[in-house]
N, C-alpha and C. Protein backbone atom coordinates (compact mmCIF):
# COMPACT_ATOMS: atom_id res chain seq x y z
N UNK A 1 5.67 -6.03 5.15
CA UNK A 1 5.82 -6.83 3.95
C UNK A 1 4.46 -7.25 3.41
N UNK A 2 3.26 -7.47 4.20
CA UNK A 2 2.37 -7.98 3.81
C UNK A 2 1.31 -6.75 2.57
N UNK A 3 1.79 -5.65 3.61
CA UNK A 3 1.30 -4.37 2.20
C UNK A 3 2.12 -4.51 1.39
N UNK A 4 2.81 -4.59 1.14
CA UNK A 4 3.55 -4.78 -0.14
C UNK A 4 3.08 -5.73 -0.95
N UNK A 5 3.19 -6.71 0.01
CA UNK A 5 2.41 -7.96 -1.33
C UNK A 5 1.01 -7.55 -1.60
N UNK A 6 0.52 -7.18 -0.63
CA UNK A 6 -0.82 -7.21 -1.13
C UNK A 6 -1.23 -5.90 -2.39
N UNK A 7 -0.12 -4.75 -2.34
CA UNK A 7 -0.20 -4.01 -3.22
C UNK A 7 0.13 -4.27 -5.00
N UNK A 8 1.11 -5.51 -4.57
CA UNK A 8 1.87 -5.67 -5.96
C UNK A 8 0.86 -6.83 -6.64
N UNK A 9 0.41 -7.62 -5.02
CA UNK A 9 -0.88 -9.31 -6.05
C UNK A 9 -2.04 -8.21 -7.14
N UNK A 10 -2.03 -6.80 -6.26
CA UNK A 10 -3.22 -6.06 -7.37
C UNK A 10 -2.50 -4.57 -8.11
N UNK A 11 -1.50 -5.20 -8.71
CA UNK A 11 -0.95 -4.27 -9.66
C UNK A 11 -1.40 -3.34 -10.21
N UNK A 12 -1.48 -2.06 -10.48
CA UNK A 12 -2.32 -1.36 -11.07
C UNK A 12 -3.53 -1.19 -11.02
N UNK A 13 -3.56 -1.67 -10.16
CA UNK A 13 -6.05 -1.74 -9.35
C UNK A 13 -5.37 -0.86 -8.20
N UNK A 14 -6.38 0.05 -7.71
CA UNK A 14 -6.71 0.45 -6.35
C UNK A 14 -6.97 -0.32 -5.50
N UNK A 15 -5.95 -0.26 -4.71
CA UNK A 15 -6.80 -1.07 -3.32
C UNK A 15 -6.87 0.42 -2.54
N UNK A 16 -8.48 -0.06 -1.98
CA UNK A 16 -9.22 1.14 -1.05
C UNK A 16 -8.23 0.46 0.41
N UNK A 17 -8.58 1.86 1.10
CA UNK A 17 -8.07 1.83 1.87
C UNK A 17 -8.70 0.84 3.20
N UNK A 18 -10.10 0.65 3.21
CA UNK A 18 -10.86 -0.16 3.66
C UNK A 18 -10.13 -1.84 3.61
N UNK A 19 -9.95 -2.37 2.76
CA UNK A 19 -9.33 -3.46 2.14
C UNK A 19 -7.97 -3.74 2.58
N UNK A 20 -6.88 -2.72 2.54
CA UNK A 20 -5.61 -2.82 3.38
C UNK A 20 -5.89 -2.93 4.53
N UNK A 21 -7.18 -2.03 5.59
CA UNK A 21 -7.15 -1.95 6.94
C UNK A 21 -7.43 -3.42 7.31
N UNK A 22 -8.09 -4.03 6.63
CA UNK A 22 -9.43 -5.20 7.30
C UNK A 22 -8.00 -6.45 6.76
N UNK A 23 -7.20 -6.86 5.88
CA UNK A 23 -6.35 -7.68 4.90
C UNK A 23 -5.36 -7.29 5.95
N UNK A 24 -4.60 -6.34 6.12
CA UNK A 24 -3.42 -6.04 6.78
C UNK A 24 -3.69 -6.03 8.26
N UNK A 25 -4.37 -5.41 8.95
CA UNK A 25 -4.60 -5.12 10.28
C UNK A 25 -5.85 -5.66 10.71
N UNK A 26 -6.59 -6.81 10.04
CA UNK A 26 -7.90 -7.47 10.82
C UNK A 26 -9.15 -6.59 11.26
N UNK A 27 -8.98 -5.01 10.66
CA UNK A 27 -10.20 -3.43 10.54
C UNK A 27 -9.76 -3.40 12.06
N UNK A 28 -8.86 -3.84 12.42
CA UNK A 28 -8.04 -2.64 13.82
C UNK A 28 -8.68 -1.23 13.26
N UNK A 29 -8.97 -0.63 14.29
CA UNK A 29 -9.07 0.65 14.58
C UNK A 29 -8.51 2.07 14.08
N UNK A 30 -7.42 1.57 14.79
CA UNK A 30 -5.87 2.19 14.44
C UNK A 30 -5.10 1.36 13.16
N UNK A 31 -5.94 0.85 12.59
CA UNK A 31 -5.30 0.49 11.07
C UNK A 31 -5.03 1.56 9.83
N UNK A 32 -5.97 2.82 10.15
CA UNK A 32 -5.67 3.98 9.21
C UNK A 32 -4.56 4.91 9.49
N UNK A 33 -3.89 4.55 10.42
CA UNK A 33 -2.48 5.95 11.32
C UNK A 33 -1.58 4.72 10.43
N UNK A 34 -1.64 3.60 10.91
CA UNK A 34 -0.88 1.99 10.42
C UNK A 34 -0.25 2.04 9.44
N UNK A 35 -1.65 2.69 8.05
CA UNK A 35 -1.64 2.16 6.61
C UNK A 35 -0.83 3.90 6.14
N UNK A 36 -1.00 4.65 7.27
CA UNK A 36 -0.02 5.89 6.77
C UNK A 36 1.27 5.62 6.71
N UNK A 37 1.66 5.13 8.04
CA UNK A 37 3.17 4.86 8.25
C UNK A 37 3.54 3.63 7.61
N UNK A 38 2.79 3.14 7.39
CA UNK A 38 3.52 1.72 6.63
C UNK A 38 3.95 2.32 4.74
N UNK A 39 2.83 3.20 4.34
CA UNK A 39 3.18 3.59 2.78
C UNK A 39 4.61 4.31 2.86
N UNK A 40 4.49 5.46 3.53
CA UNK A 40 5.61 5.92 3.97
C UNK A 40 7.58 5.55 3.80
N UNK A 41 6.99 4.07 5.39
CA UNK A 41 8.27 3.05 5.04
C UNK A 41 8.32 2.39 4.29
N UNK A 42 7.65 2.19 3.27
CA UNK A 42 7.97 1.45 1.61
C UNK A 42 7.92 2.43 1.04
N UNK A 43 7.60 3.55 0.97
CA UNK A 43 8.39 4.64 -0.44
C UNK A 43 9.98 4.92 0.30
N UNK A 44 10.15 5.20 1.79
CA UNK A 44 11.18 5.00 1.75
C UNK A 44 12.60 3.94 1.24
N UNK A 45 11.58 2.87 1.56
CA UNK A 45 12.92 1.43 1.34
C UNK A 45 13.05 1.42 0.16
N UNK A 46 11.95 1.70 -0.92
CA UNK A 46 11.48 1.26 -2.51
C UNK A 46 12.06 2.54 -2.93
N UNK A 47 12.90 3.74 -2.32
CA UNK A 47 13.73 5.05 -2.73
C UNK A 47 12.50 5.82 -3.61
N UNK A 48 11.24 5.79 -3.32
CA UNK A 48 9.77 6.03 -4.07
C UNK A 48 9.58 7.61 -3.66
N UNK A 49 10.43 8.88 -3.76
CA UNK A 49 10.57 9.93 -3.56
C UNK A 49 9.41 10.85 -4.60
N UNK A 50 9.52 10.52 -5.45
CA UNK A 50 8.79 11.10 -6.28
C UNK A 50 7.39 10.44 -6.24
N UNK A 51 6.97 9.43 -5.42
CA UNK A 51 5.69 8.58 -5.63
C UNK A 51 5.29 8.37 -6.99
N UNK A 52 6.32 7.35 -7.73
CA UNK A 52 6.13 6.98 -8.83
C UNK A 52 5.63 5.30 -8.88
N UNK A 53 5.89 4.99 -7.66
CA UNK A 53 6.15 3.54 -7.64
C UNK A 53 5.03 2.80 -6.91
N UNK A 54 4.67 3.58 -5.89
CA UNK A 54 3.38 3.55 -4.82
C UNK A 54 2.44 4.79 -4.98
N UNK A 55 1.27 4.85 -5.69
CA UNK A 55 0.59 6.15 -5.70
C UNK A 55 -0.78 6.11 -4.89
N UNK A 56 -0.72 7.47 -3.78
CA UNK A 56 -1.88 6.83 -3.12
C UNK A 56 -3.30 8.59 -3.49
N UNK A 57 -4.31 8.05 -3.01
CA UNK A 57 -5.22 8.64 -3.20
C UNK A 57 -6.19 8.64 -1.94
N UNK A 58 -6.97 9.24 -1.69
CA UNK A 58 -7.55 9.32 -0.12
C UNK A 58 -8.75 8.46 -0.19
N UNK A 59 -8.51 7.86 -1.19
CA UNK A 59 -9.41 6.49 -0.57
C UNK A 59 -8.81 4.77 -0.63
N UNK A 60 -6.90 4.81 -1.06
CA UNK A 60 -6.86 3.73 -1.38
C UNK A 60 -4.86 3.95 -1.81
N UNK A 61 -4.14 3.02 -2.36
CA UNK A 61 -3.06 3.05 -2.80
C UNK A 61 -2.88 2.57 -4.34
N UNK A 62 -2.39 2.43 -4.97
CA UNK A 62 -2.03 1.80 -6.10
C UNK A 62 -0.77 1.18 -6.30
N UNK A 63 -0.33 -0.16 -6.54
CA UNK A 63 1.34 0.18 -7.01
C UNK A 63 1.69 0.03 -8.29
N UNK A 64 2.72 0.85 -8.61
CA UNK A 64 2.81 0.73 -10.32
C UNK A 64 4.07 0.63 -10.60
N UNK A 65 4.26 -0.36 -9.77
CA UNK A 65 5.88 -0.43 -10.15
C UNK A 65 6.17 -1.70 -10.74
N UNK A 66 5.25 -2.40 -11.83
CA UNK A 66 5.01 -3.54 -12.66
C UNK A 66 4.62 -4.67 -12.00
N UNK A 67 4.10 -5.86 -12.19
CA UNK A 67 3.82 -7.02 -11.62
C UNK A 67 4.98 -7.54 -10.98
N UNK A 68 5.70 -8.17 -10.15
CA UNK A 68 6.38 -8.27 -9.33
C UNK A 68 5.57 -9.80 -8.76
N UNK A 69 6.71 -10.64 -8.26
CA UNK A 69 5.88 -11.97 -7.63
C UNK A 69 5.99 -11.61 -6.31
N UNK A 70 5.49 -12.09 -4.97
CA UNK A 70 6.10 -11.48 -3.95
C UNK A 70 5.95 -13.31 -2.83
C-alpha cells in the first residue's frame, strides 16, 4: 500500500526507482526484486493489464491513473 501512495502523492512525475527503494524499503538491498513484485501486484489488483494505469520505465514508475487521495 505504501507504493501506491507514494506513486499516486506524485501523480504523473516519475518516481526513480532509487526513491521507491530508500521511501518503501529503507535502500534494503533487495528493495529492487521488492519494487518488481510489488508493481506487478498492483497492476494486478488495479486490473492494469495493459499498463495504462502504472507505467514503468527502467529507471522509475509513473502513475497515471489521476490524482487520487490515498
Amino acid at each position: 500500500m505504501k507504493l501506491l501512495c507514494l506513486l499516486v502523492s506524485k501523480s504523473g512525475s516519475l518516481v526513480s526507482r532509487e526513491e521507491i527503494v530508500e521511501k518503501i524499503w529503507n535502500g534494503y538491498g533487495g528493495g529492487d526484486d521488492g519494487l518488481t513484485q510489488a508493481i506487478s501486484f498492483l497492476r494486478k489488483i488495479l486490473n492494469d493489464t495493459h499498463k495504462m494505469i502504472i507505467e514503468t520505465v527502467p529507471k522509475g514508475a509513473t502513475f497515471l491513473g489521476g490524482k487520487q487521495n490515498c
